[in-house]
PDB file of N, CA and C in Angstrom:
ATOM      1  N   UNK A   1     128.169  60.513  39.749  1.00  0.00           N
ATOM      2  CA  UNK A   1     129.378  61.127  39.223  1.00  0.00           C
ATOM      3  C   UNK A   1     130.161  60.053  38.496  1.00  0.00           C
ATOM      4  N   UNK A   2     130.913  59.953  37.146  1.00  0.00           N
ATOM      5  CA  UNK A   2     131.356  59.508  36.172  1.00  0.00           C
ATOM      6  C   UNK A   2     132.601  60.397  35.494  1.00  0.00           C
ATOM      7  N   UNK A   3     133.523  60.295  35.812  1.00  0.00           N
ATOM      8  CA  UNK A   3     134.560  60.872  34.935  1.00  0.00           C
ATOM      9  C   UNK A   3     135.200  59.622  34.269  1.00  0.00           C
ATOM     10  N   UNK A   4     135.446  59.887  32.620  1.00  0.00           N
ATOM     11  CA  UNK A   4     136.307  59.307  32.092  1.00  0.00           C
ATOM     12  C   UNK A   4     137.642  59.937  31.389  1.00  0.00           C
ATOM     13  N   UNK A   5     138.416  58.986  31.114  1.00  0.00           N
ATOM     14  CA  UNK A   5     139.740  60.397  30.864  1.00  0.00           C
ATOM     15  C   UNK A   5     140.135  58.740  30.026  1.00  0.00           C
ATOM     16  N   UNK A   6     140.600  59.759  28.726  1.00  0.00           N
ATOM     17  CA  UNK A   6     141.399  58.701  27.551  1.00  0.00           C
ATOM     18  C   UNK A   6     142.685  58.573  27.777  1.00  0.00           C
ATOM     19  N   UNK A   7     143.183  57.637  27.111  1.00  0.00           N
ATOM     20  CA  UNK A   7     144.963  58.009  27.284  1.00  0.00           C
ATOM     21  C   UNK A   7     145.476  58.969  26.841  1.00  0.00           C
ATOM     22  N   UNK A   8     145.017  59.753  25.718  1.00  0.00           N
ATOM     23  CA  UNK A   8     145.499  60.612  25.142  1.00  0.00           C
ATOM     24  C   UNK A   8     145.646  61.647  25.887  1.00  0.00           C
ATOM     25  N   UNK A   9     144.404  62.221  26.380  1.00  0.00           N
ATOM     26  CA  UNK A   9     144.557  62.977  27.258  1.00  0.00           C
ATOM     27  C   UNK A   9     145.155  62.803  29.050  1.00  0.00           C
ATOM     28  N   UNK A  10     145.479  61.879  28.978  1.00  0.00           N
ATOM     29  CA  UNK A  10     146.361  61.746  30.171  1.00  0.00           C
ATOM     30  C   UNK A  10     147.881  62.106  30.208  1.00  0.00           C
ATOM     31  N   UNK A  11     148.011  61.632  28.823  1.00  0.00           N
ATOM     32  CA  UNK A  11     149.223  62.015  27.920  1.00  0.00           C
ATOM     33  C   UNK A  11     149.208  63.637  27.945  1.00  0.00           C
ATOM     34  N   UNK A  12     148.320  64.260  27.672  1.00  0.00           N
ATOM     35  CA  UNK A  12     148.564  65.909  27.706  1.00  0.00           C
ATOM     36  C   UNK A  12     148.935  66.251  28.745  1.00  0.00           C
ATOM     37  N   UNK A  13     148.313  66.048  29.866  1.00  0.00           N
ATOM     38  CA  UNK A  13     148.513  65.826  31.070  1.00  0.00           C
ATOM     39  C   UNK A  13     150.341  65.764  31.486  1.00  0.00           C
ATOM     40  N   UNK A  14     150.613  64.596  31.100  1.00  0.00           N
ATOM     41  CA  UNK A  14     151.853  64.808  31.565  1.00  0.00           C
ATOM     42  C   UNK A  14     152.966  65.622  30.366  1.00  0.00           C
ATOM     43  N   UNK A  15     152.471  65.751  29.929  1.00  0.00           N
ATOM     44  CA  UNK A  15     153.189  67.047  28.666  1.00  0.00           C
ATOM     45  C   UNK A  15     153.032  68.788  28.932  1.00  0.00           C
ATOM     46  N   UNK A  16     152.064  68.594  29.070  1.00  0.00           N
ATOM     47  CA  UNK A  16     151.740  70.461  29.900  1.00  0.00           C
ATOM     48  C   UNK A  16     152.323  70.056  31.247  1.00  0.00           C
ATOM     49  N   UNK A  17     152.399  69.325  32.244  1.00  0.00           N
ATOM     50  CA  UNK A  17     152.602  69.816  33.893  1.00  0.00           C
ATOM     51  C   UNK A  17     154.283  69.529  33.580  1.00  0.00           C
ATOM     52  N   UNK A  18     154.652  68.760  32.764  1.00  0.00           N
ATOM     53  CA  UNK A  18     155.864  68.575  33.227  1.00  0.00           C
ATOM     54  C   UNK A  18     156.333  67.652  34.359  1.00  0.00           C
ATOM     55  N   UNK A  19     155.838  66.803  35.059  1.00  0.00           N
ATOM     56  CA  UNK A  19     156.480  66.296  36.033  1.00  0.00           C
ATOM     57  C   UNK A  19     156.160  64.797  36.150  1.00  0.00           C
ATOM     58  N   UNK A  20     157.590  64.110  36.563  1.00  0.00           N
ATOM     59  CA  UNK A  20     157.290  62.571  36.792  1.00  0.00           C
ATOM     60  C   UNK A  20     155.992  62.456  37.296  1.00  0.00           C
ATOM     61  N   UNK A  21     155.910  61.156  36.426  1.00  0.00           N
ATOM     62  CA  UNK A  21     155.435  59.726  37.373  1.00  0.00           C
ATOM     63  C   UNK A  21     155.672  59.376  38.050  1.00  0.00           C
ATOM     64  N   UNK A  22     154.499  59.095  39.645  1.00  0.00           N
ATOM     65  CA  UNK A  22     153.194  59.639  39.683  1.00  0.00           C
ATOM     66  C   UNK A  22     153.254  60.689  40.022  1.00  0.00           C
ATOM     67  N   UNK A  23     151.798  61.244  39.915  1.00  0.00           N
ATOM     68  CA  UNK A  23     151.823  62.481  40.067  1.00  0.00           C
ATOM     69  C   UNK A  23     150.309  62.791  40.260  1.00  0.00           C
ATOM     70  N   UNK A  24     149.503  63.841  40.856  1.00  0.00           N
ATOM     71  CA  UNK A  24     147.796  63.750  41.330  1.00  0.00           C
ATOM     72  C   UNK A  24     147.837  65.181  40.420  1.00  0.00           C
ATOM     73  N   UNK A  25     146.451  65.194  39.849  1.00  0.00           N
ATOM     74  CA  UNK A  25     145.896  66.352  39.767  1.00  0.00           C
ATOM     75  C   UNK A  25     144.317  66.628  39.630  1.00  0.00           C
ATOM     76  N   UNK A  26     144.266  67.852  40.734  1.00  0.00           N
ATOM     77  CA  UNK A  26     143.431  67.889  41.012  1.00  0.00           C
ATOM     78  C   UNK A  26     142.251  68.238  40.076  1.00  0.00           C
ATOM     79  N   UNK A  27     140.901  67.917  39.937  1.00  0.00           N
ATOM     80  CA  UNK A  27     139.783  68.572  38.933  1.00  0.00           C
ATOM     81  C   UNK A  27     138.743  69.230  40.178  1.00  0.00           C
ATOM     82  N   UNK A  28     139.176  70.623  39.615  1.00  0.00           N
ATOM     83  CA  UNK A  28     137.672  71.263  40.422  1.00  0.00           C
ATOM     84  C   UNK A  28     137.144  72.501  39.602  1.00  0.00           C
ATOM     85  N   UNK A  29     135.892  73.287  40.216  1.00  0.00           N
ATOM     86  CA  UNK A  29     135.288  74.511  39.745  1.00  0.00           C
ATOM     87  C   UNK A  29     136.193  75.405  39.508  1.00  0.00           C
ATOM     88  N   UNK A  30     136.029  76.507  39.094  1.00  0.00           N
ATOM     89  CA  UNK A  30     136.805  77.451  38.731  1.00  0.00           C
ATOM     90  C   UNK A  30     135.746  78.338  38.819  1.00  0.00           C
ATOM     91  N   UNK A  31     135.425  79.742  39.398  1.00  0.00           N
ATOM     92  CA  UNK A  31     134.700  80.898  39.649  1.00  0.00           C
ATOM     93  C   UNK A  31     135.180  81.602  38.169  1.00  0.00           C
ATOM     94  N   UNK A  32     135.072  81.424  36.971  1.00  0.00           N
ATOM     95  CA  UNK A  32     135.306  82.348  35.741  1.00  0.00           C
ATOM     96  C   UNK A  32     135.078  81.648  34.400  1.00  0.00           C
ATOM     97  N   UNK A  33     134.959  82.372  33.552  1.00  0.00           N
ATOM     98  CA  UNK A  33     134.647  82.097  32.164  1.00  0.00           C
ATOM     99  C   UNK A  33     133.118  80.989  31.827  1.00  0.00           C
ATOM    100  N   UNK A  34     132.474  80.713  30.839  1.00  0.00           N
ATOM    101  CA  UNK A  34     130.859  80.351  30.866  1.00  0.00           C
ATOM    102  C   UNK A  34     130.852  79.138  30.314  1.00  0.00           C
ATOM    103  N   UNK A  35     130.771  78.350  31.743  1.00  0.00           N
ATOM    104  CA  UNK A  35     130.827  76.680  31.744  1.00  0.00           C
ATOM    105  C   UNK A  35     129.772  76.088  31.113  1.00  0.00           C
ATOM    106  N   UNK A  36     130.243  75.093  30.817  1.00  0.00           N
ATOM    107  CA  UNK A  36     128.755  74.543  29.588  1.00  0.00           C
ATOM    108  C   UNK A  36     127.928  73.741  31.045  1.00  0.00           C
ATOM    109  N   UNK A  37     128.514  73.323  31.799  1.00  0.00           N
ATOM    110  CA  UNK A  37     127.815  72.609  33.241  1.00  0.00           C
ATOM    111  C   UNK A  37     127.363  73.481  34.278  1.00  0.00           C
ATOM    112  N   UNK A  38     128.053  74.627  34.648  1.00  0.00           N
ATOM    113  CA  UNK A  38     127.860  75.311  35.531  1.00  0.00           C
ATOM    114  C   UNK A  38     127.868  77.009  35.118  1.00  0.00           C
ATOM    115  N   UNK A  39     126.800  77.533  35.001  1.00  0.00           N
ATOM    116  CA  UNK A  39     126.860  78.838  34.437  1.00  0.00           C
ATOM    117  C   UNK A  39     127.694  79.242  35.026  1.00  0.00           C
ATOM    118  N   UNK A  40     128.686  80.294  34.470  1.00  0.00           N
ATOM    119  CA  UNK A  40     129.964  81.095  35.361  1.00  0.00           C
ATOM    120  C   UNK A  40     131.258  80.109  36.342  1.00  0.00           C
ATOM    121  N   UNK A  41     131.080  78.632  36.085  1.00  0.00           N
ATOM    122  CA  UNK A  41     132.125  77.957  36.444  1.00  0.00           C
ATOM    123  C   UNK A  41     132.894  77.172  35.095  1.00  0.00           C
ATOM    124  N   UNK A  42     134.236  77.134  35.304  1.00  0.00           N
ATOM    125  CA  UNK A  42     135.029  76.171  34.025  1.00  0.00           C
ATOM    126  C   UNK A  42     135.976  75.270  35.266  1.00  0.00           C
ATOM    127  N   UNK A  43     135.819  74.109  34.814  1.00  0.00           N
ATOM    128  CA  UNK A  43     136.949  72.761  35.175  1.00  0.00           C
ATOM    129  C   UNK A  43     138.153  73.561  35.221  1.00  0.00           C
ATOM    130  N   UNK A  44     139.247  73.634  36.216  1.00  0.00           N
ATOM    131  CA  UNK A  44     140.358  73.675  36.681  1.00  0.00           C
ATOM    132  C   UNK A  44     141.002  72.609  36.797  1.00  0.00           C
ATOM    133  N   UNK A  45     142.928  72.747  36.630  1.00  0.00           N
ATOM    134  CA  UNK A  45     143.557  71.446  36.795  1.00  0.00           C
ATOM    135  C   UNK A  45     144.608  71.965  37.518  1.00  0.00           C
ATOM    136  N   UNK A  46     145.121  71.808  38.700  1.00  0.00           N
ATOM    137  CA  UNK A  46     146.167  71.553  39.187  1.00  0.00           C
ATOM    138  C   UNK A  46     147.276  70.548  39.796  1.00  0.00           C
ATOM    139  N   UNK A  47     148.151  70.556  40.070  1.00  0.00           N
ATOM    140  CA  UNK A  47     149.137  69.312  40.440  1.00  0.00           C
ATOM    141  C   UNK A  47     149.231  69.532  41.803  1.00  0.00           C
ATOM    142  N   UNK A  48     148.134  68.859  42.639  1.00  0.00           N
ATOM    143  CA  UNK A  48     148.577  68.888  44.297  1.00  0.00           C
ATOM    144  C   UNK A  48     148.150  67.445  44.514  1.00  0.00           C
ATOM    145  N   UNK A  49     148.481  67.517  46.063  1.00  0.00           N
ATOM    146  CA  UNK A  49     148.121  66.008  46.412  1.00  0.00           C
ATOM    147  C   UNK A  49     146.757  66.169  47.041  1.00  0.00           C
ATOM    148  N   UNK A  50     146.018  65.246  47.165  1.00  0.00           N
ATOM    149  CA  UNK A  50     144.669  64.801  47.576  1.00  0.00           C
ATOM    150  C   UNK A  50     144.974  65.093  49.473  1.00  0.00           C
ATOM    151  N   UNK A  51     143.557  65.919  49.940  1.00  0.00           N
ATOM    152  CA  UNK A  51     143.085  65.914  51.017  1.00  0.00           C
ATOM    153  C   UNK A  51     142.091  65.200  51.604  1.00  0.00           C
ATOM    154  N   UNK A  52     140.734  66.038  51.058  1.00  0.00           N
ATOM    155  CA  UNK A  52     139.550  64.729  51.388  1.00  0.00           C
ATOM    156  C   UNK A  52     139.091  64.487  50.165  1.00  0.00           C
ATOM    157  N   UNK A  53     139.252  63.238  49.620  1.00  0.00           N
ATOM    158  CA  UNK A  53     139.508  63.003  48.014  1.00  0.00           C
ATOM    159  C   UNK A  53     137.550  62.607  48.168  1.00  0.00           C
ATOM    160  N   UNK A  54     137.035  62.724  47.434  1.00  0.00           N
ATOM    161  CA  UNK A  54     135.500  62.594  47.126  1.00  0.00           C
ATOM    162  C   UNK A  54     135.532  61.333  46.071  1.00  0.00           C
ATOM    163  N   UNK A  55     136.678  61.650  44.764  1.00  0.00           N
ATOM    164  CA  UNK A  55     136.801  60.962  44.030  1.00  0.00           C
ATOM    165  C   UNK A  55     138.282  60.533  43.177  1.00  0.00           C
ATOM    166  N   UNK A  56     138.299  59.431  42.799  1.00  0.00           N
ATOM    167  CA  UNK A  56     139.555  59.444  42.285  1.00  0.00           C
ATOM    168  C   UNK A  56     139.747  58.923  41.493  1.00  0.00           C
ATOM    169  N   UNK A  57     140.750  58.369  40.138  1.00  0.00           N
ATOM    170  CA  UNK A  57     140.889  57.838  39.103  1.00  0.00           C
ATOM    171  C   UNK A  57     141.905  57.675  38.797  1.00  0.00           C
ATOM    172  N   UNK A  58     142.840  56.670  38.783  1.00  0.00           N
ATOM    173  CA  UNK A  58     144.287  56.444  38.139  1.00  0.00           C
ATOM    174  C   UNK A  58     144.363  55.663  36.816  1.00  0.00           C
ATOM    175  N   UNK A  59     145.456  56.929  36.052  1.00  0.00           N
ATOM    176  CA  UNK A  59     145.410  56.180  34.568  1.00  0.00           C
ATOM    177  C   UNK A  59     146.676  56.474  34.405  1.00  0.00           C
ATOM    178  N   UNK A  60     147.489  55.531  33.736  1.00  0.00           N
ATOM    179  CA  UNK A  60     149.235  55.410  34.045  1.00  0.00           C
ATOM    180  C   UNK A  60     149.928  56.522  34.077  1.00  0.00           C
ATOM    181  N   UNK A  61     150.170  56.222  35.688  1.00  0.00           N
ATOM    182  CA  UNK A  61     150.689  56.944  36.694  1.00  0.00           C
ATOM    183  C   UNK A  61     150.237  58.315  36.914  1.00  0.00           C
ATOM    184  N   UNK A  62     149.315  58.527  36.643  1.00  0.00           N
ATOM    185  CA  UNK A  62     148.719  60.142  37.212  1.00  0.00           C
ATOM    186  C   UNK A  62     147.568  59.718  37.955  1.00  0.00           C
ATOM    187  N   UNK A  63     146.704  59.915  38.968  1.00  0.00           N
ATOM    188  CA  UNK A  63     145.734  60.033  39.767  1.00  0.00           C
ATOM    189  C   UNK A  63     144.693  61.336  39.472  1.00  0.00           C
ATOM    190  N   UNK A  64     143.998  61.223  38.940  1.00  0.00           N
ATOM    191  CA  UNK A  64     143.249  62.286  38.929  1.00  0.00           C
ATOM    192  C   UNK A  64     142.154  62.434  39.724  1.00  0.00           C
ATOM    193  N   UNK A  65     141.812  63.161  40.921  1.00  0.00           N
ATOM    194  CA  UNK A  65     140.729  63.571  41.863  1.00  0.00           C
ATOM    195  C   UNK A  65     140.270  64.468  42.147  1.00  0.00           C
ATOM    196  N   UNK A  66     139.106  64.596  42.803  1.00  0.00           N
ATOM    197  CA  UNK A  66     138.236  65.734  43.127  1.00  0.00           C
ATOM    198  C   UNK A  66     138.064  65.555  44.479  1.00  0.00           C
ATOM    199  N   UNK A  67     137.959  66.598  45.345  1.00  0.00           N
ATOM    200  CA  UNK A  67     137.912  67.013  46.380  1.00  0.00           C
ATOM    201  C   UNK A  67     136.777  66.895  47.446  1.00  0.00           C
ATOM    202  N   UNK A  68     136.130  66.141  47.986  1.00  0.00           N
ATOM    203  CA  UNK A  68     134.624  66.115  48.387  1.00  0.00           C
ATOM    204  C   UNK A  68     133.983  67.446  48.662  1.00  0.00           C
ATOM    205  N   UNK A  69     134.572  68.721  48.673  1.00  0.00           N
ATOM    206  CA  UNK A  69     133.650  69.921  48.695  1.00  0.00           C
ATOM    207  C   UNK A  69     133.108  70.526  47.216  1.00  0.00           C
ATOM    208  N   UNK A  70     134.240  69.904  46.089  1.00  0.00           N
ATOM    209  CA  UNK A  70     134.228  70.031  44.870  1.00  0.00           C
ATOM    210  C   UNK A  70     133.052  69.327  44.097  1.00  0.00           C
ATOM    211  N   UNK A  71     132.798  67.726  44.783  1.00  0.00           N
ATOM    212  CA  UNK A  71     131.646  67.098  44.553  1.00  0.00           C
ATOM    213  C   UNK A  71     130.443  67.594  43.866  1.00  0.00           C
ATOM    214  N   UNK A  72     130.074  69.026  43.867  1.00  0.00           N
ATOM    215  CA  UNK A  72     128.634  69.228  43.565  1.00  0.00           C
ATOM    216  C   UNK A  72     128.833  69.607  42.175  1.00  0.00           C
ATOM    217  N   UNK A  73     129.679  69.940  42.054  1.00  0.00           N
ATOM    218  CA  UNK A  73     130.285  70.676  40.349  1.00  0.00           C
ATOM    219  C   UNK A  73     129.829  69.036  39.230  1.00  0.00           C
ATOM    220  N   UNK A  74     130.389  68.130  39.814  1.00  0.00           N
ATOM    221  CA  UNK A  74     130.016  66.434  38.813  1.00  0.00           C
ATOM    222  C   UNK A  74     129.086  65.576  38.791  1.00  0.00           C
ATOM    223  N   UNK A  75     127.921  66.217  40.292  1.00  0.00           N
ATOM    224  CA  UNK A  75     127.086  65.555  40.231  1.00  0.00           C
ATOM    225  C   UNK A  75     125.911  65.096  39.442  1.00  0.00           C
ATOM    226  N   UNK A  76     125.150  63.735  39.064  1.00  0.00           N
ATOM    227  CA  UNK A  76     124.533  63.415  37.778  1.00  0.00           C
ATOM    228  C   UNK A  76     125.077  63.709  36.557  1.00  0.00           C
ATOM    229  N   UNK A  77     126.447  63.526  36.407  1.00  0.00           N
ATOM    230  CA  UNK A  77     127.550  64.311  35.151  1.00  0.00           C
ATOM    231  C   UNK A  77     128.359  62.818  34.491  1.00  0.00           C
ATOM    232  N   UNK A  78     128.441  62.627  33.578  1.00  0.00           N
ATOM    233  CA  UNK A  78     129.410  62.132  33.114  1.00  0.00           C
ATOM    234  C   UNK A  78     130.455  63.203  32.787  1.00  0.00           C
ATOM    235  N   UNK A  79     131.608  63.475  33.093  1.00  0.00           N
ATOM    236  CA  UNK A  79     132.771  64.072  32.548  1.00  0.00           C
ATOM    237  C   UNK A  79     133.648  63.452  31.417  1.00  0.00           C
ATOM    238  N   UNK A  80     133.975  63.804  30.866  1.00  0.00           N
ATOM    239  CA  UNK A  80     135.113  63.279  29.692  1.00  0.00           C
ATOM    240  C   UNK A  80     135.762  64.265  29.477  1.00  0.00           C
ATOM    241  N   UNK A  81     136.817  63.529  29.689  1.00  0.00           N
ATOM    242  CA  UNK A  81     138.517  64.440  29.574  1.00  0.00           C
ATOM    243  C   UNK A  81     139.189  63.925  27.866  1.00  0.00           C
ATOM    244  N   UNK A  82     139.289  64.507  26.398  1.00  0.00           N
ATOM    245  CA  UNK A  82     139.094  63.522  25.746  1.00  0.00           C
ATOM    246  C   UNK A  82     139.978  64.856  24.730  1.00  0.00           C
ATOM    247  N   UNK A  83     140.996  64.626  23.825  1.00  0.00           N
ATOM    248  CA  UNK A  83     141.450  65.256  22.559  1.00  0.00           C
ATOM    249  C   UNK A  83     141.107  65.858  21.901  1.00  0.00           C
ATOM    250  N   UNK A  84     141.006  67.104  22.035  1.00  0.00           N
ATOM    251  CA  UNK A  84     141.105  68.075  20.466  1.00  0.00           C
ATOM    252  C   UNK A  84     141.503  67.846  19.331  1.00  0.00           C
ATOM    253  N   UNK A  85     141.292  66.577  18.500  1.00  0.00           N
ATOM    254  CA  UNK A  85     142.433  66.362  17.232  1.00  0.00           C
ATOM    255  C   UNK A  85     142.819  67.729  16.727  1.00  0.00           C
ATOM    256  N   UNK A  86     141.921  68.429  16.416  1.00  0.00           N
ATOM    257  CA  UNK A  86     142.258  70.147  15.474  1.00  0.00           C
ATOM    258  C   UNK A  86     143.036  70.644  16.176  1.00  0.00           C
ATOM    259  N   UNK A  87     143.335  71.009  17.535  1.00  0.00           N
ATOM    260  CA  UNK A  87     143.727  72.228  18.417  1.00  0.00           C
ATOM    261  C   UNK A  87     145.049  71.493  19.059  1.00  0.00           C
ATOM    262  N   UNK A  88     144.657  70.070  19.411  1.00  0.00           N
ATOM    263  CA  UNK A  88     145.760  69.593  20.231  1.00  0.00           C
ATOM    264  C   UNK A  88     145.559  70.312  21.399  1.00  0.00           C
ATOM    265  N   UNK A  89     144.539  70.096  22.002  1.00  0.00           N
ATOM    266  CA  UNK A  89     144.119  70.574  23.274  1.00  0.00           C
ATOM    267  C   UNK A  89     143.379  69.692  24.158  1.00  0.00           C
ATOM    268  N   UNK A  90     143.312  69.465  25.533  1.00  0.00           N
ATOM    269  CA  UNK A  90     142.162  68.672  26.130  1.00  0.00           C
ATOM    270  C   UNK A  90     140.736  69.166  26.122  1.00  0.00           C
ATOM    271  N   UNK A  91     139.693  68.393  25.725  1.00  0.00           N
ATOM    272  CA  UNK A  91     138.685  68.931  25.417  1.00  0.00           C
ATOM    273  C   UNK A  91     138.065  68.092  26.650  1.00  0.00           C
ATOM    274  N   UNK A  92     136.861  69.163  27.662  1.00  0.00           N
ATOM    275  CA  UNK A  92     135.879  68.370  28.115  1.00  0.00           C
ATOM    276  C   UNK A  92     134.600  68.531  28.148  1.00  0.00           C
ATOM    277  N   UNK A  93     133.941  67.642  27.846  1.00  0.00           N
ATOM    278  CA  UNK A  93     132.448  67.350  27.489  1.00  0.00           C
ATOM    279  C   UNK A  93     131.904  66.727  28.664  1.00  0.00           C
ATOM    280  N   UNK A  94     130.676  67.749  28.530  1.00  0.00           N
ATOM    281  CA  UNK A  94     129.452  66.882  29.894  1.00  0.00           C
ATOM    282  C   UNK A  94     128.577  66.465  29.728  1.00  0.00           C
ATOM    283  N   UNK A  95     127.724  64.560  29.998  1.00  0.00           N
ATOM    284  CA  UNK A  95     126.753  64.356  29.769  1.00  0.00           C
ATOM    285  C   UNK A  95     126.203  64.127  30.631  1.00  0.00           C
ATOM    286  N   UNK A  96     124.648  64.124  30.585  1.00  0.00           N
ATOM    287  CA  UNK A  96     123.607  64.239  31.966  1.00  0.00           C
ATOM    288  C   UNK A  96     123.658  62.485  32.041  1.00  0.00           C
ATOM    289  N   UNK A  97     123.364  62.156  33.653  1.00  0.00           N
ATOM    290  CA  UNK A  97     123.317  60.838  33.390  1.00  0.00           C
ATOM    291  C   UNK A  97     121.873  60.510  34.009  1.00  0.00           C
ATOM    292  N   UNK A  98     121.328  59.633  33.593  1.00  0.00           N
ATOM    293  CA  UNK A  98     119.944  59.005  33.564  1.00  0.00           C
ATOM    294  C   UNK A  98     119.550  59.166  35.238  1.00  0.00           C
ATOM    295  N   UNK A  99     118.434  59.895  35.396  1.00  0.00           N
ATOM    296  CA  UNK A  99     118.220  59.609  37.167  1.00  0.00           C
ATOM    297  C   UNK A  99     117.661  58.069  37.592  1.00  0.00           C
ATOM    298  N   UNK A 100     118.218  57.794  38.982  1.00  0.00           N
ATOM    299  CA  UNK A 100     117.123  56.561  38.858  1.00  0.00           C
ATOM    300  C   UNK A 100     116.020  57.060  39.371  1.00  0.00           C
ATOM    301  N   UNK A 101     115.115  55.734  38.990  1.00  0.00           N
ATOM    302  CA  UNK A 101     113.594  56.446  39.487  1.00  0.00           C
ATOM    303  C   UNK A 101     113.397  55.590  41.075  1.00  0.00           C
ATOM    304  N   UNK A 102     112.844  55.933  41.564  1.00  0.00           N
ATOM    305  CA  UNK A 102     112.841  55.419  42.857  1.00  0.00           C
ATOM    306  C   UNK A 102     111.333  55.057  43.199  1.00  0.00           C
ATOM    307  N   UNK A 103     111.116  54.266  44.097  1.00  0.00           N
ATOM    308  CA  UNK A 103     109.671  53.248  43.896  1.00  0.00           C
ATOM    309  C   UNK A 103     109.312  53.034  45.445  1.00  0.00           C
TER     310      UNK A 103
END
């Protein structure tokens, strides 16, 4: 599991939620609309605090984590959290990441 998140979009981040620094939000599955990673799941974002954090990432002053039951949604995934220049929207893209081979 690999999430990266730009500034820019961290910046959206605190422009859509509205709320000081710091602040957590959460990334998990979503049961709706046709995920490019998970047939019938899309990335969700909410502003709560971390329980059993699986994973985590701080980029000035927001924390962004996933949930260890959430875990299976990123696994072998690079995530990128990354700008819409056209839309002015957060865009995220998933890449497969290399398995290791084992011997």
């Amino acid at each position: 599991m690999f999430i990266s998140i730009d500034e820019r979009a961290a910046t959206w981040f605190t422009n859509e939620f509205e709320f000081n620094k710091p602040f957590c939000i959460r990334m998990f599955p979503q049961y709706a609309g046709f995920g490019k990673k998970h047939k019938g799941y899309s990335l969700a974002f909410s502003v709560e605090s971390p329980v059993h954090v699986g994973y985590s990432k701080e980029i000035n002053g927001i924390t962004f984590f996933v949930e260890d039951n959430d875990a299976w949604f990123f696994e072998d995934t690079e995530t990128a959290l990354t700008m819409d220049n056209y839309l002015d929207e957060i865009m995220v893209t998933y890449h497969e990441l290399p398995s290791l081979a084992v011997i």
